[in-house]
N, C-alpha and C. Protein backbone atom coordinates (compact mmCIF):
# COMPACT_ATOMS: atom_id res chain seq x y z
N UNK A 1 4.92 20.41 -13.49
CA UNK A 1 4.06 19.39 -12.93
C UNK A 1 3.78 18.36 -14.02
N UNK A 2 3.83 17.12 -13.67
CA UNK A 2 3.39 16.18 -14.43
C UNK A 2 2.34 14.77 -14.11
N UNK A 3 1.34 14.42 -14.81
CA UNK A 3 0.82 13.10 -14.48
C UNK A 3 0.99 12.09 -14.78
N UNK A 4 0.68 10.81 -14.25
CA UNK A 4 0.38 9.52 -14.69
C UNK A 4 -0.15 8.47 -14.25
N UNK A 5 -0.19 7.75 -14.80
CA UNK A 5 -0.98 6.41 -13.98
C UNK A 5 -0.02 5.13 -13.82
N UNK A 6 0.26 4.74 -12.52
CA UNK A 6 1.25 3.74 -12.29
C UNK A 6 0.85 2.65 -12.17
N UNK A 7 -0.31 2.28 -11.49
CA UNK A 7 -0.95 0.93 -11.82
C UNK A 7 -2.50 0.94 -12.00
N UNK A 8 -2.85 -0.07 -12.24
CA UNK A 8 -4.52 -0.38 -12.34
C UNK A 8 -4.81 -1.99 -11.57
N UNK A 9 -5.32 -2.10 -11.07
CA UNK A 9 -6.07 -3.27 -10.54
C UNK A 9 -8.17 -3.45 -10.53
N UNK A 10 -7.94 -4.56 -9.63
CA UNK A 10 -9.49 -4.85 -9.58
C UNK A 10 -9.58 -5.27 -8.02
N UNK A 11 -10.85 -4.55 -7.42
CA UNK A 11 -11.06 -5.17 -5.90
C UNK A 11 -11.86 -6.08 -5.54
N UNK A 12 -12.23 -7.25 -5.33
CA UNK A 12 -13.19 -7.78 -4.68
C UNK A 12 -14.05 -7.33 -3.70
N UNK A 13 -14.99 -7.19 -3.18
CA UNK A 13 -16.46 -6.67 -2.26
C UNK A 13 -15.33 -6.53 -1.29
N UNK A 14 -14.89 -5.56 -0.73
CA UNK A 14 -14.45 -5.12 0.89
C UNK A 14 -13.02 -5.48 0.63
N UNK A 15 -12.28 -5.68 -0.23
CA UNK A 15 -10.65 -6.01 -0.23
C UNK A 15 -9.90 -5.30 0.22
N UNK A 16 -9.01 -5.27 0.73
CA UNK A 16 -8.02 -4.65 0.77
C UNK A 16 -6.83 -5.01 0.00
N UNK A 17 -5.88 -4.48 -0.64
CA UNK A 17 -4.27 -4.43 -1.21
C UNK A 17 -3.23 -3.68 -1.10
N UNK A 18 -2.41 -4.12 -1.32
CA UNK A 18 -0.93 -3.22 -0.86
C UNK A 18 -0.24 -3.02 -2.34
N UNK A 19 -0.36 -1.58 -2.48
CA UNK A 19 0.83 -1.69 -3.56
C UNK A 19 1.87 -1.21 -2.90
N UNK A 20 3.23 -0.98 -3.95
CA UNK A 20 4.28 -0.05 -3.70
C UNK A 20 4.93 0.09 -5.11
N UNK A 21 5.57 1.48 -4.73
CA UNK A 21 6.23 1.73 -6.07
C UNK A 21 7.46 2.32 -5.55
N UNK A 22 8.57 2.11 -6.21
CA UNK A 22 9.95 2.71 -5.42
C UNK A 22 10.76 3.44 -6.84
N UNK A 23 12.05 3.84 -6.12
CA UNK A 23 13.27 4.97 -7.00
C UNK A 23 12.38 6.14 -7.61
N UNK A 24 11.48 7.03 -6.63
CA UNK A 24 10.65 8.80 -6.95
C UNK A 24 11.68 8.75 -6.28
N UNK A 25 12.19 10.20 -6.94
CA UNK A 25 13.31 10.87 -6.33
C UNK A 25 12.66 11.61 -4.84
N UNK A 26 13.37 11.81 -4.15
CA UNK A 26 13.12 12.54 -2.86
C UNK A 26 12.59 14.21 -2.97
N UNK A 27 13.84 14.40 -3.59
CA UNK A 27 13.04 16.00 -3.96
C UNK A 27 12.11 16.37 -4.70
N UNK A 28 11.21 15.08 -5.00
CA UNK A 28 9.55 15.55 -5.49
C UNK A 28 8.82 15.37 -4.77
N UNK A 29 8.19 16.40 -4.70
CA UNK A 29 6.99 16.17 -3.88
C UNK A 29 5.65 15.98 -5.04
N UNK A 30 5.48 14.17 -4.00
CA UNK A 30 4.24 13.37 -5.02
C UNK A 30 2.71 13.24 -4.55
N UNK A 31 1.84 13.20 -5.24
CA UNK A 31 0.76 13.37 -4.57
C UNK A 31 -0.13 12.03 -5.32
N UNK A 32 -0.59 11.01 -4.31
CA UNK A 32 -1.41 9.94 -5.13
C UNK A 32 -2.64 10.19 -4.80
N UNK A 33 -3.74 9.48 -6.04
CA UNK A 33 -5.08 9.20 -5.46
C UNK A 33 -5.34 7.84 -6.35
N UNK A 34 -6.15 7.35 -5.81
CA UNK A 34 -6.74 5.89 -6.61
C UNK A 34 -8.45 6.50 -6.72
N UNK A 35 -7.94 6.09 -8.30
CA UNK A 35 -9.98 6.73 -8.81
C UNK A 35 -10.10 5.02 -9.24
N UNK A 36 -11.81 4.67 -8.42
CA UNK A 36 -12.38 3.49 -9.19
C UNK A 36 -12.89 3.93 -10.80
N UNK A 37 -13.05 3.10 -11.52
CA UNK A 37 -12.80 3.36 -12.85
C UNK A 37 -14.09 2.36 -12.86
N UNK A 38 -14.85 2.24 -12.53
CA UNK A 38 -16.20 0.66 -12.49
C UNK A 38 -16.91 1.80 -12.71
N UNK A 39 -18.24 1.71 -13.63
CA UNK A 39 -18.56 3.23 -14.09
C UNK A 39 -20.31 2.64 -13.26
N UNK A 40 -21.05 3.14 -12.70
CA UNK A 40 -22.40 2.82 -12.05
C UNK A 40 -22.60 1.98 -11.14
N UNK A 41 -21.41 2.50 -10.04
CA UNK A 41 -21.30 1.57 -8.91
C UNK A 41 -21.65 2.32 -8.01
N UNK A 42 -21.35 3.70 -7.88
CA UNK A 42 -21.40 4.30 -6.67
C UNK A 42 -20.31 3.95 -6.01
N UNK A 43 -19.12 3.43 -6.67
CA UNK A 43 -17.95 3.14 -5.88
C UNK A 43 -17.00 3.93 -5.13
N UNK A 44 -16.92 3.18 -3.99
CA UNK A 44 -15.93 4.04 -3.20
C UNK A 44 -14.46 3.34 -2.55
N UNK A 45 -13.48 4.09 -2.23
CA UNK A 45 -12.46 3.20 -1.70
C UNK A 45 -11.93 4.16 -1.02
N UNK A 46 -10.69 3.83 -0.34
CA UNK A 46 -10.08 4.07 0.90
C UNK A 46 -8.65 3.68 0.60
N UNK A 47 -7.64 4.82 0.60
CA UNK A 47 -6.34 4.86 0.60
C UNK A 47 -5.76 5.42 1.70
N UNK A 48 -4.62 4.97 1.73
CA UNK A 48 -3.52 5.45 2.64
C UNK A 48 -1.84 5.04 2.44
N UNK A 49 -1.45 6.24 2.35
CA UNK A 49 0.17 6.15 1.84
C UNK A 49 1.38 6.52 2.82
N UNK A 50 2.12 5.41 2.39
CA UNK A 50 3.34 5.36 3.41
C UNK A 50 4.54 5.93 2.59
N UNK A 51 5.35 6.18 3.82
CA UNK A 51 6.45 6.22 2.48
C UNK A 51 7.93 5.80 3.31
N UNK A 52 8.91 5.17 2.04
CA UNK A 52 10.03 4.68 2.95
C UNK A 52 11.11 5.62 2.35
N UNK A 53 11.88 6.28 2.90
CA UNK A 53 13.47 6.78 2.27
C UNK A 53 14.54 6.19 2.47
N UNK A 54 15.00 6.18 1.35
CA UNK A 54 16.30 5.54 1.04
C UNK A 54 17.27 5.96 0.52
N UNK A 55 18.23 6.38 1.21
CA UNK A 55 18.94 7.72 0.49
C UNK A 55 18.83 9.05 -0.19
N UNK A 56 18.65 8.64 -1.63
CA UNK A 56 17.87 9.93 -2.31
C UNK A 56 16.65 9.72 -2.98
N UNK A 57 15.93 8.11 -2.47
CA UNK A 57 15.26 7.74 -3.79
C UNK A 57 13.48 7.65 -2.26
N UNK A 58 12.31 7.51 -3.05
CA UNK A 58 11.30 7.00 -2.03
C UNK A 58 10.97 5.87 -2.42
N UNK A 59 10.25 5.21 -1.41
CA UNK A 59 9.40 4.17 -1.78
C UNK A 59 7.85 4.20 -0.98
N UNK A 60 7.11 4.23 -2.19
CA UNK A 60 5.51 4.43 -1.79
C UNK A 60 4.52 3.02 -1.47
N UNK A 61 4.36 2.94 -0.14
CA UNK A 61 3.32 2.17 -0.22
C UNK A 61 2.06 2.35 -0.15
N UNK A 62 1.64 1.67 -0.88
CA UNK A 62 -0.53 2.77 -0.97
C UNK A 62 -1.13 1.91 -0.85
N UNK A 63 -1.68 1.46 0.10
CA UNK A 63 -2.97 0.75 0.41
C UNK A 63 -4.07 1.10 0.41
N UNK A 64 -4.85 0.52 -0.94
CA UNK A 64 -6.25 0.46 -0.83
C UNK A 64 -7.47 -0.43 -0.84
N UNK A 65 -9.21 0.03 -0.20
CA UNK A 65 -9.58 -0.67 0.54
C UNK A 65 -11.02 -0.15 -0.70
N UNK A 66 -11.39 -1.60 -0.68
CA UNK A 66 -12.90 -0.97 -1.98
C UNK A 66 -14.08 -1.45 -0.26
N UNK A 67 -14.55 -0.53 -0.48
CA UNK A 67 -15.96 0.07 0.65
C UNK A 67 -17.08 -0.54 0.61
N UNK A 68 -17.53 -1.14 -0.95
CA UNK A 68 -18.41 -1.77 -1.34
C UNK A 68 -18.79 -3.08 -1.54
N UNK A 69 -20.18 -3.46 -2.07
CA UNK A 69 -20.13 -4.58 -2.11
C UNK A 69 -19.91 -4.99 -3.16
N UNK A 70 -19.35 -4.38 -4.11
CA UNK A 70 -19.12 -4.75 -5.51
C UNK A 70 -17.67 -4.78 -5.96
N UNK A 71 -17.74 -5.61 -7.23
CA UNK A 71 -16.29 -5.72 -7.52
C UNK A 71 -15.81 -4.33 -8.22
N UNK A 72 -14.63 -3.93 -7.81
CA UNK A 72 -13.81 -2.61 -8.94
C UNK A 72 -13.11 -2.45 -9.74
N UNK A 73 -13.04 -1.79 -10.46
CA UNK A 73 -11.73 -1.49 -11.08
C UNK A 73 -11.13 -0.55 -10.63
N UNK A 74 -9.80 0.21 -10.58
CA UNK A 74 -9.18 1.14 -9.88
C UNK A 74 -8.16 1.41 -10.57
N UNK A 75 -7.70 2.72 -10.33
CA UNK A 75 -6.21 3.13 -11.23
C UNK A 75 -5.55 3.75 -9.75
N UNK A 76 -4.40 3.57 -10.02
CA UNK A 76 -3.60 4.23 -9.15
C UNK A 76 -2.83 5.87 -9.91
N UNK A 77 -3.20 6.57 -9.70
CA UNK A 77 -3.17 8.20 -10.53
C UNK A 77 -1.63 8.80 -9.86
N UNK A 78 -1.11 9.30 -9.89
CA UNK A 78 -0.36 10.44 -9.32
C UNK A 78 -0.08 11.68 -9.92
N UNK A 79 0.64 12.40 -9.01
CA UNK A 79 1.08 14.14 -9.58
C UNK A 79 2.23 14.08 -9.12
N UNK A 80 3.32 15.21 -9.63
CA UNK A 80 4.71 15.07 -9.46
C UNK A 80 4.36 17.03 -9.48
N UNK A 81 4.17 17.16 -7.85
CA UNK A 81 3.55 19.32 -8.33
C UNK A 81 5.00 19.71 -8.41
N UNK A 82 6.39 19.35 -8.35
CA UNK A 82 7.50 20.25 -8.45
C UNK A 82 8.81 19.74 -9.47
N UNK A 83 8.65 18.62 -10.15
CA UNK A 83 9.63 18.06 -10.85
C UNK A 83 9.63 19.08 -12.25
């Protein structure tokens, strides 16, 4: 198993964004979460992940949504539980 962090951004009060990240091999099974990183916000957000296949490779799209009325910071985290 391994971690990392693939992107970081910032949300505006109620934003929504689209990332994606492509060529994870197929035969991993990946697991994302987006942690806000804004430290005394009470921040919260809202993800949801797609995914596209393409032969042998994926492509992840993760959309997330900041809940609040405040601006965020955010990391996009993942796990790789079988590589």
């Amino acid at each position: 198993m391994h971690f990392g962090t693939q992107f970081t951004g910032k949300l505006a009060p109620n934003q929504s964004i689209n990332y994606y990240t492509f060529g994870w091999s197929a035969a991993w099974d990946v697991s994302w979460m987006v942690i806000p990183t804004t430290a005394g916000t009470g921040a919260q957000v809202q993800c949801t992940v797609s995914t596209q296949l393409s032969g042998t490779t994926i492509t992840y799209w993760i959309q997330v949504k900041n809940l609040t009325s405040a601006t965020l910071n955010i990391q996009g985290r993942y796990a790789v539980l079988n590589a």
